[in-house]
C-alpha atoms as a PDB file:
ATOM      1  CA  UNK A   1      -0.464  16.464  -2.378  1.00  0.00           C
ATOM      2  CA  UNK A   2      -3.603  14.993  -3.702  1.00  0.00           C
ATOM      3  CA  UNK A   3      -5.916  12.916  -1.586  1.00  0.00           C
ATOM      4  CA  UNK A   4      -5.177   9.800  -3.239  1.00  0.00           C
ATOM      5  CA  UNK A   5      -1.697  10.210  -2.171  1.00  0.00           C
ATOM      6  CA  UNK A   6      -2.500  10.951   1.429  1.00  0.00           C
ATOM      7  CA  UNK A   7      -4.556   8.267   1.772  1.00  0.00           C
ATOM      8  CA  UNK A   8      -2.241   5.696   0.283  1.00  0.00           C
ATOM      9  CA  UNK A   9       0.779   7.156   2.844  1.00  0.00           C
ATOM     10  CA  UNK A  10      -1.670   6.759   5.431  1.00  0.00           C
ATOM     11  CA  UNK A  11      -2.057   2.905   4.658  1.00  0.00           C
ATOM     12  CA  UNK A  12       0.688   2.714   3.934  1.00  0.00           C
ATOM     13  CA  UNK A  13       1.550   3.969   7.942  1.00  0.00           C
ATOM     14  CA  UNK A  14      -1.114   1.928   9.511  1.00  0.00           C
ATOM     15  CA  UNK A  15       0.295  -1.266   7.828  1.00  0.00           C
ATOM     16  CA  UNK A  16       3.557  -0.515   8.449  1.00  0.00           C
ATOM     17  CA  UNK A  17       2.466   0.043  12.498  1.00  0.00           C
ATOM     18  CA  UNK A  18       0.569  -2.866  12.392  1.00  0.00           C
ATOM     19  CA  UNK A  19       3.130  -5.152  11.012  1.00  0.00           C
ATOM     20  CA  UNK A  20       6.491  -3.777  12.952  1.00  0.00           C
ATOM     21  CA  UNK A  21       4.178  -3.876  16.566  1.00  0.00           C
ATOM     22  CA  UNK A  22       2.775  -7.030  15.660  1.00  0.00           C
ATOM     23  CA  UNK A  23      -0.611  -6.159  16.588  1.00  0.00           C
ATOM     24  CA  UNK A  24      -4.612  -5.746  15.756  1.00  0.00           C
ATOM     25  CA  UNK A  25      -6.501  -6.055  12.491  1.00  0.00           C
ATOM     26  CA  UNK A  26      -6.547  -3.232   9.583  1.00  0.00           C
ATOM     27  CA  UNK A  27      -9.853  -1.906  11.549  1.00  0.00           C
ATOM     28  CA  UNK A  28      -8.729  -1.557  14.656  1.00  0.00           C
ATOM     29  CA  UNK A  29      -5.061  -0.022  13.362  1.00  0.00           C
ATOM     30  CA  UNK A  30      -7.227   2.335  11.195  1.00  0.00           C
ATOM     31  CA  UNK A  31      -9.285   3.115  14.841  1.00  0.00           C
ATOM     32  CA  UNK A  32      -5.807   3.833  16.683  1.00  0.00           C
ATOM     33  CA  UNK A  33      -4.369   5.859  13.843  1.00  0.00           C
ATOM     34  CA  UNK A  34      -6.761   8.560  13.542  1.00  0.00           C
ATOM     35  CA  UNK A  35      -7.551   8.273  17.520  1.00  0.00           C
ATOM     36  CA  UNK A  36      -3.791   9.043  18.108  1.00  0.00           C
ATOM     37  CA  UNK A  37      -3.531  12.055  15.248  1.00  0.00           C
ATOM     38  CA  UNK A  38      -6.697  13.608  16.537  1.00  0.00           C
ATOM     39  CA  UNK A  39      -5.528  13.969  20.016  1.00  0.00           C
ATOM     40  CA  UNK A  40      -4.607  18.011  21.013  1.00  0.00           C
ATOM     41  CA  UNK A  41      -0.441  18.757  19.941  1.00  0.00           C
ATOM     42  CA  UNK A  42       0.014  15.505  18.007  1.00  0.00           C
ATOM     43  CA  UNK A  43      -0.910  16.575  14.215  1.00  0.00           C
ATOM     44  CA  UNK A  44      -2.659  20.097  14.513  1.00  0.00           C
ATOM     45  CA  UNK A  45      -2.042  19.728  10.342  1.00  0.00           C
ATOM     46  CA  UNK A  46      -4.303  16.798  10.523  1.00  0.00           C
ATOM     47  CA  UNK A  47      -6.887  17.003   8.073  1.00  0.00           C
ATOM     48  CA  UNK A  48      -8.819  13.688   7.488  1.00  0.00           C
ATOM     49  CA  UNK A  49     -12.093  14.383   5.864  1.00  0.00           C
ATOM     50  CA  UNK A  50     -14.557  11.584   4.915  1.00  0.00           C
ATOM     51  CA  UNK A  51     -13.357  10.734   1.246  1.00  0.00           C
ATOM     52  CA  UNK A  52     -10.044  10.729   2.372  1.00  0.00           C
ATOM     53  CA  UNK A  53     -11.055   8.075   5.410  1.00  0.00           C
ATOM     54  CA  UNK A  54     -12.826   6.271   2.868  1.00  0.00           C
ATOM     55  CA  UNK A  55     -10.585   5.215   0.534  1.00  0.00           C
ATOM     56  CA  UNK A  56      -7.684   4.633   3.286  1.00  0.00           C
ATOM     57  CA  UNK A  57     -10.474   2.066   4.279  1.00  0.00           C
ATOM     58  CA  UNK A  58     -10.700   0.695   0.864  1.00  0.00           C
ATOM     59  CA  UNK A  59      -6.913   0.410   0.466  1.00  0.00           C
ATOM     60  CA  UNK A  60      -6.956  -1.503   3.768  1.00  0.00           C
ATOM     61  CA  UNK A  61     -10.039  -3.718   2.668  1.00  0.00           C
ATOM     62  CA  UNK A  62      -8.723  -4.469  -0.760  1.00  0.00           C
ATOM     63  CA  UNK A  63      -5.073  -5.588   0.900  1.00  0.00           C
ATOM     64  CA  UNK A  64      -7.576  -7.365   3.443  1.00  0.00           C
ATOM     65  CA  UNK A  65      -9.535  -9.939   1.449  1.00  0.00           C
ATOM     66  CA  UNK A  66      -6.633 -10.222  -1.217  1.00  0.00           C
ATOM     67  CA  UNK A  67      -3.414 -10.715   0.840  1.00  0.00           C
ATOM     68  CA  UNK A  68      -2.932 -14.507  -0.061  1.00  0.00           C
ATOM     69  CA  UNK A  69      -2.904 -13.621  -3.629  1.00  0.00           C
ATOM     70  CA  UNK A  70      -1.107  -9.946  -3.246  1.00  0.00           C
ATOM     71  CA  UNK A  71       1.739 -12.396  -1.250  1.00  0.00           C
ATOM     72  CA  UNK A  72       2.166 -14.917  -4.033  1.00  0.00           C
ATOM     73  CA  UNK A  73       2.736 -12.710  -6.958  1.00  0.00           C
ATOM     74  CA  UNK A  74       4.762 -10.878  -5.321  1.00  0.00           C
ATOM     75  CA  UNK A  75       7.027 -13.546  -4.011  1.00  0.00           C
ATOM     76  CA  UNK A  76       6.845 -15.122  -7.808  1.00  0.00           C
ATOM     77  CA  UNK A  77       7.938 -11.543  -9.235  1.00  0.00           C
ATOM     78  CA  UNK A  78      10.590 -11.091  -6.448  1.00  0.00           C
ATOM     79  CA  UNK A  79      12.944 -14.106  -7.437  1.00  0.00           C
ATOM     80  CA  UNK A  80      14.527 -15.560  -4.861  1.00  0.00           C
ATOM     81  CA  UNK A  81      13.128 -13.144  -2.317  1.00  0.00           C
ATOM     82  CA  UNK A  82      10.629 -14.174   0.333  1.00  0.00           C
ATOM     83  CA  UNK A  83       8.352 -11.806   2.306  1.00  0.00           C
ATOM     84  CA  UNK A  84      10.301 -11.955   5.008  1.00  0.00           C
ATOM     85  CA  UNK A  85      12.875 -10.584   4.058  1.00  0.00           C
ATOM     86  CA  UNK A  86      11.607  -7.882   2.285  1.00  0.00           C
ATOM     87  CA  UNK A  87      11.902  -4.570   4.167  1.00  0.00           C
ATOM     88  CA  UNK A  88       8.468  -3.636   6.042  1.00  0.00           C
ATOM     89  CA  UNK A  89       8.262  -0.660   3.857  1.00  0.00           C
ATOM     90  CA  UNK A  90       8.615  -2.113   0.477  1.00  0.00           C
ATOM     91  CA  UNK A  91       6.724  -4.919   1.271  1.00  0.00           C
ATOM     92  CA  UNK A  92       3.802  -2.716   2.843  1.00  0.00           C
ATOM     93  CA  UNK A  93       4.087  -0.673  -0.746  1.00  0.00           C
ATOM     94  CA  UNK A  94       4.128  -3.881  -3.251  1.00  0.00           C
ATOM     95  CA  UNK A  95       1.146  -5.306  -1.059  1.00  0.00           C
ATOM     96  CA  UNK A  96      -1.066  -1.688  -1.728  1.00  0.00           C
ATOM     97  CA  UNK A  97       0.183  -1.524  -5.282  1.00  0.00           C
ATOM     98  CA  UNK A  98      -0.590  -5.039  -5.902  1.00  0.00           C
ATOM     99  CA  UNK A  99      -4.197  -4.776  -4.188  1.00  0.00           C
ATOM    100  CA  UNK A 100      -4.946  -1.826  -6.059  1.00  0.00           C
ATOM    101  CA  UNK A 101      -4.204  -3.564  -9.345  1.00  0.00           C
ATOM    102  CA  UNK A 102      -6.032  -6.833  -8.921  1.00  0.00           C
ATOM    103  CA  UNK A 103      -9.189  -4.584  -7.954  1.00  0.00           C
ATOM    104  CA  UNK A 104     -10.606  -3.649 -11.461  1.00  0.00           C
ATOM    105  CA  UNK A 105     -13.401  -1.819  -9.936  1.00  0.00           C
ATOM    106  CA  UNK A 106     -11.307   1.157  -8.418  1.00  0.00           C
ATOM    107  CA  UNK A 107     -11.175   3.016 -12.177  1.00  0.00           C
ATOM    108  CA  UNK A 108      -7.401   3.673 -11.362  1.00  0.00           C
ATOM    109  CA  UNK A 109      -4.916   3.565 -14.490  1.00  0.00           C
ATOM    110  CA  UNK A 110      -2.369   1.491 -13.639  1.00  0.00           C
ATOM    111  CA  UNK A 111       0.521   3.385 -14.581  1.00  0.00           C
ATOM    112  CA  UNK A 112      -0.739   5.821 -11.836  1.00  0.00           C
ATOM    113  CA  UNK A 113      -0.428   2.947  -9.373  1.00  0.00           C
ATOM    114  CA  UNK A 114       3.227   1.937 -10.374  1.00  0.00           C
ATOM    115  CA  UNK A 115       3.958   5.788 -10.418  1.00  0.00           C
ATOM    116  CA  UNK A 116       2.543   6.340  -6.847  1.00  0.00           C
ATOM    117  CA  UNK A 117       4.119   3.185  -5.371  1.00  0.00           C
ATOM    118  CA  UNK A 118       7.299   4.255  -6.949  1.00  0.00           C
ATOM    119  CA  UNK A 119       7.194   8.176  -5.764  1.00  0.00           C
ATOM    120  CA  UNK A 120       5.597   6.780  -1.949  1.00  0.00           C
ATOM    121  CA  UNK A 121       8.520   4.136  -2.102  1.00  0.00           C
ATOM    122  CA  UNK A 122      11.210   7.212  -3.013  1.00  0.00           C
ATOM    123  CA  UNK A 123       9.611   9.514   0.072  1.00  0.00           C
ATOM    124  CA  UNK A 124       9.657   6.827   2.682  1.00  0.00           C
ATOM    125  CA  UNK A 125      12.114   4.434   2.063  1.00  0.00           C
ATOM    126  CA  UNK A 126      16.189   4.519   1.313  1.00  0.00           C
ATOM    127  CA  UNK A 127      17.892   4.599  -2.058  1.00  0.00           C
ATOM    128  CA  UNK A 128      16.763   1.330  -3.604  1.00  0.00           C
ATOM    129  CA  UNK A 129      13.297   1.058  -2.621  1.00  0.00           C
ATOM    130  CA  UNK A 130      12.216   2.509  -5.383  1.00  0.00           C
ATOM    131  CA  UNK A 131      14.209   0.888  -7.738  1.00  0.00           C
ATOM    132  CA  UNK A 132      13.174  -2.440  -5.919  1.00  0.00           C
ATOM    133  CA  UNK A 133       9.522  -1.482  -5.867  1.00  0.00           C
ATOM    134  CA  UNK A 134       9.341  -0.733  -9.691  1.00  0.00           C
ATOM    135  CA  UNK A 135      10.797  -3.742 -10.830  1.00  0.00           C
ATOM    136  CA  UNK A 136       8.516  -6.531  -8.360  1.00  0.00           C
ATOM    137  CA  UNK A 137       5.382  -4.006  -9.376  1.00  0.00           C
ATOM    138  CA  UNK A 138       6.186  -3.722 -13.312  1.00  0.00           C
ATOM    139  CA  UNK A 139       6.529  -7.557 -12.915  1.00  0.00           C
ATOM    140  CA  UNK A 140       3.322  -8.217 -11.739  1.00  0.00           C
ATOM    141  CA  UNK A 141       1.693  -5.809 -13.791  1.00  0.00           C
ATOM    142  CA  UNK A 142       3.059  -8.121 -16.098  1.00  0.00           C
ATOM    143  CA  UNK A 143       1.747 -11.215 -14.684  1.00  0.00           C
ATOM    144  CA  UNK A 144      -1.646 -10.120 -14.438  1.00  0.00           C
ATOM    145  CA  UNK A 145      -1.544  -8.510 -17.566  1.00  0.00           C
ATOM    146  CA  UNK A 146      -3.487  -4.898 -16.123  1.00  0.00           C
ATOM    147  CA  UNK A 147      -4.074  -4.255 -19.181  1.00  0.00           C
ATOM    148  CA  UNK A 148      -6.381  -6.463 -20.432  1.00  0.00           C
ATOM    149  CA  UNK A 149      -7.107  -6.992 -16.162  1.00  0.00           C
ATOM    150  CA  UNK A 150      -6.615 -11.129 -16.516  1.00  0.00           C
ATOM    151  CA  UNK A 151      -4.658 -13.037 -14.175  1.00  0.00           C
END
């Protein structure tokens, strides 16, 4: 698994904590996660190197400053679902996918993004998530037109 990958399950994670335990900011969740996974017996796999720390920060950052705007398109591609009631996991997923396609400076394709969400969603959630997650994120693709990166 690349690093990309890793670090978009570990936001993914974090997000997912942060939201179900109702608790802390994306810094402070990104402080407990690798506090807890460093500790002796709990993840002697772990291996977090900088770039890998780095762009889980980014992901965070970019979901961060943007979450007002991630929120609305996704509710306006998710017809006649609100927020709430989408599934923590899905929702965490749309609101990284979504962040990482509004930021044009990240030099990601979007088609990797959709594919990613869509693989992450199939690894972590039940049998429609990723059905659910590729229709909401091809719909805002959509909206925002990626290609041509205008919203």
């Amino acid at each position: 698994m690349g690093l990309r990958r890793r670090s978009r399950e570990k936001a993914l994670q974090i997000m997912y904590s942060m939201e179900f335990n109702h608790r802390g900011s994306y810094d402070d969740a990104l402080d407990d996660y690798y506090a807890y996974y460093n500790l002796p017996g709990n993840c002697p796999d772990a291996d977090f190197d900088a770039e890998e720390r780095v762009f889980v920060k980014y992901l965070l950052d970019i979901v961060s400053a943007n979450i007002r705007v991630i929120e609305s398109l996704i509710e306006k591609a998710a017809i006649n679902w609100r927020m709430d009631r989408i599934a923590y996991i899905e929702r965490n997923i749309l609101r990284l996918s979504v962040a990482e396609l509004l930021d044009d400076q990240n030099g990601i394709p979007f088609k990797a993004t959709i594919n990613e969400a869509i693989d992450i969603a199939k690894k972590f959630g039940n049998k429609e998530s990723s059905s659910f997650v590729n229709g909401i994120i091809n719909k805002v693709a959509e909206m925002i037109d990626v290609k041509n990166k205008k919203l």
